[in-house]
C-alpha atoms as a PDB file:
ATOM      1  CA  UNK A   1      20.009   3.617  23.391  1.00  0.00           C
ATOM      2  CA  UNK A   2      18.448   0.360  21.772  1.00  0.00           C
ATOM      3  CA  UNK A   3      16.572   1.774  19.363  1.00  0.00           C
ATOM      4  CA  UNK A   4      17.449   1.138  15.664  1.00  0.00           C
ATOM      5  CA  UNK A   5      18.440   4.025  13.308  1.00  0.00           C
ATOM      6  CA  UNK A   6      16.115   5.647  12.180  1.00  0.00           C
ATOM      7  CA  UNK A   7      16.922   5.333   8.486  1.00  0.00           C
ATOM      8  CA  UNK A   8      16.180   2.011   8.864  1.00  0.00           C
ATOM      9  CA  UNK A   9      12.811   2.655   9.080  1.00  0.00           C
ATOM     10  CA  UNK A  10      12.891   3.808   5.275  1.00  0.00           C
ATOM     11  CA  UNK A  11      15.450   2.808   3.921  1.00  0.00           C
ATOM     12  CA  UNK A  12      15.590  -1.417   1.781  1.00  0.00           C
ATOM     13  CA  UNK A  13      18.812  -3.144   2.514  1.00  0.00           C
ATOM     14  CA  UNK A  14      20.916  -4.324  -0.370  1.00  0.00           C
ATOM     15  CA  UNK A  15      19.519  -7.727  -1.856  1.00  0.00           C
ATOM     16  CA  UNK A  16      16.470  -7.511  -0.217  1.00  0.00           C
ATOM     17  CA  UNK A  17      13.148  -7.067  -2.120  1.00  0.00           C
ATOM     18  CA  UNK A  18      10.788  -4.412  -1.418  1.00  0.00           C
ATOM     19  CA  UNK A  19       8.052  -6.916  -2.052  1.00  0.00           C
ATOM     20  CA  UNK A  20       7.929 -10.654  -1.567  1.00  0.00           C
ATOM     21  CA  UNK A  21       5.137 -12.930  -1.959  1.00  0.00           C
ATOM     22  CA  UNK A  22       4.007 -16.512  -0.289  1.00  0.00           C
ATOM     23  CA  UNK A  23       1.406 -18.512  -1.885  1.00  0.00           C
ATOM     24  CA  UNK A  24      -0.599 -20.265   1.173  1.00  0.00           C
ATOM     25  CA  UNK A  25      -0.675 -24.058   0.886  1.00  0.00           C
ATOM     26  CA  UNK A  26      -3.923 -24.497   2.855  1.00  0.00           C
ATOM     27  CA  UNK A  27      -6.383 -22.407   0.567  1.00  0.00           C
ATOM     28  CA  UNK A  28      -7.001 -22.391  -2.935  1.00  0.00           C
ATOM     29  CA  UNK A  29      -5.801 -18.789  -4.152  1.00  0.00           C
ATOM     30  CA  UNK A  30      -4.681 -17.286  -1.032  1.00  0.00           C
ATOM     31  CA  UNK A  31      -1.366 -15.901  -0.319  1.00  0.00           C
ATOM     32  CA  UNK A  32       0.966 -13.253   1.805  1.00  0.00           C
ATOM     33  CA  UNK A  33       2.692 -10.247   0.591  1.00  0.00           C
ATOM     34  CA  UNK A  34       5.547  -9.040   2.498  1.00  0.00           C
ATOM     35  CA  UNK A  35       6.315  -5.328   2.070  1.00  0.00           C
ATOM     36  CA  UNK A  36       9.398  -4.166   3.519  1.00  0.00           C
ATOM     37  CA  UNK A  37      10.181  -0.790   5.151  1.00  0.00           C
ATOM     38  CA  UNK A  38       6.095   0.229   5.718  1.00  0.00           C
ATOM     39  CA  UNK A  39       3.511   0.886   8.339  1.00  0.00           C
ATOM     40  CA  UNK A  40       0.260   1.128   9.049  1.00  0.00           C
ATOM     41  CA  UNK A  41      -0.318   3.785   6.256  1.00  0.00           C
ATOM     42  CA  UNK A  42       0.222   2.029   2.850  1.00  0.00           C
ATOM     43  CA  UNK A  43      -0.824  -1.292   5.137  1.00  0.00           C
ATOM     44  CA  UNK A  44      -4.559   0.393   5.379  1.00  0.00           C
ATOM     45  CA  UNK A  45      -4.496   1.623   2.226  1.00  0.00           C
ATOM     46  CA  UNK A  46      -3.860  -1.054   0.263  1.00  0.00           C
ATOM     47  CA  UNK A  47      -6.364  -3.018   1.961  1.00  0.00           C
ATOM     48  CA  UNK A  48      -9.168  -0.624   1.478  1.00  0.00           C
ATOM     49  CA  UNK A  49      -8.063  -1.012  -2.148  1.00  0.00           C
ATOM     50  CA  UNK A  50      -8.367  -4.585  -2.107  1.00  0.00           C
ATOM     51  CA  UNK A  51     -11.656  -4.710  -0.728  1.00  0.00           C
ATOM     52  CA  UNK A  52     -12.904  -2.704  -3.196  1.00  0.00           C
ATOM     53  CA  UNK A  53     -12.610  -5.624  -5.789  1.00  0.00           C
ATOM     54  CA  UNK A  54     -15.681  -7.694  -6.136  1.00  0.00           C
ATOM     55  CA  UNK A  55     -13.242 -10.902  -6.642  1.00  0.00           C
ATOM     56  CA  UNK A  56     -11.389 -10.010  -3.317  1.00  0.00           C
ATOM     57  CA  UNK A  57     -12.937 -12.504  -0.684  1.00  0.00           C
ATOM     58  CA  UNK A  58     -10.319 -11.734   2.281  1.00  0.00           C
ATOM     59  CA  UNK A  59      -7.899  -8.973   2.441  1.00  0.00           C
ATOM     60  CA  UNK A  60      -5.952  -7.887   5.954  1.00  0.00           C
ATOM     61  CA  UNK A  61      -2.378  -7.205   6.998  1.00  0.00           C
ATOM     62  CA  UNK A  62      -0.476  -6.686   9.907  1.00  0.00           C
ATOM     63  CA  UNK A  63       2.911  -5.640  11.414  1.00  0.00           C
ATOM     64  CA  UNK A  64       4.797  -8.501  13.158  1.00  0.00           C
ATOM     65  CA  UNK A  65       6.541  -6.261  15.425  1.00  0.00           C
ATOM     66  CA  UNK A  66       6.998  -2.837  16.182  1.00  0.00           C
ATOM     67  CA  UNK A  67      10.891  -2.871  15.610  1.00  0.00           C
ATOM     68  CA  UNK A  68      10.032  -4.878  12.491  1.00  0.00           C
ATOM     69  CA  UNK A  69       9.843  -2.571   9.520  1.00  0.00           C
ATOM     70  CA  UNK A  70       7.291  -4.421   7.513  1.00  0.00           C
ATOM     71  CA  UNK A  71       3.716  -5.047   6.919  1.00  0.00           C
ATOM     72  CA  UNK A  72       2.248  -8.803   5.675  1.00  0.00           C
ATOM     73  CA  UNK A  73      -0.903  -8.139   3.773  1.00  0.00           C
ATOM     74  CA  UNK A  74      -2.973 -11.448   3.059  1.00  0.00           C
ATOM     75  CA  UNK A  75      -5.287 -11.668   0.165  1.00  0.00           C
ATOM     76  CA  UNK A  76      -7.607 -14.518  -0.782  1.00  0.00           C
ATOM     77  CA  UNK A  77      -9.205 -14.206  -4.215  1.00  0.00           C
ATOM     78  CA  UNK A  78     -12.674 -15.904  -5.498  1.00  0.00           C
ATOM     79  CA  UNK A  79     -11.192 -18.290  -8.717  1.00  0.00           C
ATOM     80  CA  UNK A  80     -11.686 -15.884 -11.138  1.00  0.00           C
ATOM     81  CA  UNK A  81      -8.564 -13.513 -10.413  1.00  0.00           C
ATOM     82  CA  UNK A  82      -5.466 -14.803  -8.524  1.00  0.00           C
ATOM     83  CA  UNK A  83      -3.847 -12.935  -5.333  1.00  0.00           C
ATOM     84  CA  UNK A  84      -1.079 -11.365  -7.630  1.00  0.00           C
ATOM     85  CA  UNK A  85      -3.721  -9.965  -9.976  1.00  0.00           C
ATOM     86  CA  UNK A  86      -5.506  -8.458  -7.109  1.00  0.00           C
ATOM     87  CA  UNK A  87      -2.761  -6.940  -5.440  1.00  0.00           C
ATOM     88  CA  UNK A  88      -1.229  -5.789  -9.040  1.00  0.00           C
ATOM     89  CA  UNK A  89      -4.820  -4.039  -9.576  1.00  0.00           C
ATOM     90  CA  UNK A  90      -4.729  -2.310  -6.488  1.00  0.00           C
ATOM     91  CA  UNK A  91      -1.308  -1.004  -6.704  1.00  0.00           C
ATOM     92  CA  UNK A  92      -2.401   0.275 -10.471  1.00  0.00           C
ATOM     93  CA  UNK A  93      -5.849   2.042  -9.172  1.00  0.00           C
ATOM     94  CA  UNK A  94      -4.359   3.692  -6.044  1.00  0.00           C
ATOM     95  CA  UNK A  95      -1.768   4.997  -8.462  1.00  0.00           C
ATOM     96  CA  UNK A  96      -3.985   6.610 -10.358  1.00  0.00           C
ATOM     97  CA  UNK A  97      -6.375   7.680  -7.355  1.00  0.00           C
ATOM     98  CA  UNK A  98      -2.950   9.415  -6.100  1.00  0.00           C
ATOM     99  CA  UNK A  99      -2.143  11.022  -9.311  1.00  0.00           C
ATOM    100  CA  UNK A 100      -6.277  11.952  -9.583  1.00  0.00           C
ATOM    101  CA  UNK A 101      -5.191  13.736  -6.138  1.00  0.00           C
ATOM    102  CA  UNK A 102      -1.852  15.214  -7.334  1.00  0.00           C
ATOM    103  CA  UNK A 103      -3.586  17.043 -10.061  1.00  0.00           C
ATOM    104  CA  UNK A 104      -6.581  18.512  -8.492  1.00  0.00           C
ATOM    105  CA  UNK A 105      -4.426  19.717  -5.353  1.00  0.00           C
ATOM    106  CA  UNK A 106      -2.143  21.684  -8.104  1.00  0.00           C
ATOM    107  CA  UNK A 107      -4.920  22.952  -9.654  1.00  0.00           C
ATOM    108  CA  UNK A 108      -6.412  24.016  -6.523  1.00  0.00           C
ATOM    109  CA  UNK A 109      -3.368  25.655  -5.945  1.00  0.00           C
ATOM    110  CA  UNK A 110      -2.458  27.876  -8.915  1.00  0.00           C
ATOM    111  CA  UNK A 111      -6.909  29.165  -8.719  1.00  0.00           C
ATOM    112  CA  UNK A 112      -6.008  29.940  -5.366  1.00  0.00           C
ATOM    113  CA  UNK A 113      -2.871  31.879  -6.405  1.00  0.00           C
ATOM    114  CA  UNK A 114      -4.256  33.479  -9.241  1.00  0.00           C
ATOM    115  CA  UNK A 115      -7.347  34.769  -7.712  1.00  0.00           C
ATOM    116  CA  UNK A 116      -7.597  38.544  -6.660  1.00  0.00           C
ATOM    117  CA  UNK A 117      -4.979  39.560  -3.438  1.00  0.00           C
ATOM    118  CA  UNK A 118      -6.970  40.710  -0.652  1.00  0.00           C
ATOM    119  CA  UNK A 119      -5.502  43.216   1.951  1.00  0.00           C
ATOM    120  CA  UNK A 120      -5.588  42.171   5.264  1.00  0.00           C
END
């Protein structure tokens, strides 16, 4: 078969950086992230994320190719952040969305286990 391993999907090769970034030439505080070993999930994500800053003017991304384990998010920024900023921000917020999450779930969880067995 022709199709890679699949721990390649997941797993960073040695000397390569999860995250790379490429500031565009053409336009004034624009440039491309490349984010190795993702997909469509954080790809989404993290866009949502950056649109939700006011100082966001563009943010997309895309897979190059299917066999390619990466995603290419592009973010163009008004002048009063920079791309980096932006994408730093993002990262920080979802982090704490996620954790926000993480905490109500397990709280969730134990009122659900503590609450009164009922036969069945």
């Amino acid at each position: 078969m022709n199709a890679p391993d699949r721990y390649e999907r997941f797993v960073v090769p040695e000397g390569t950086k999860k995250v790379s970034y490429e500031r565009d030439t053409k336009i004034v505080n624009a440039g491309s992230f490349t984010i190795e070993r993702e997909d469509h999930t954080i790809g989404n994500i993290l866009r949502m994320q950056l649109h939700r800053d006011p100082n966001v003017l563009f943010a997309g991304y895309k897979l190059p190719h299917p066999l390619q384990y990466k995603i290419i998010v592009r973010v163009h920024t008004a002048n009063q952040s920079t791309p980096t900023q932006a994408y730093t921000q993002a990262i920080n917020d979802l982090d704490k969305e996620l954790e926000n999450l993480k905490q109500a779930f397990e709280d969730e969880k134990i009122r659900y286990e503590e609450r009164p067995k009922q036969g069945y």
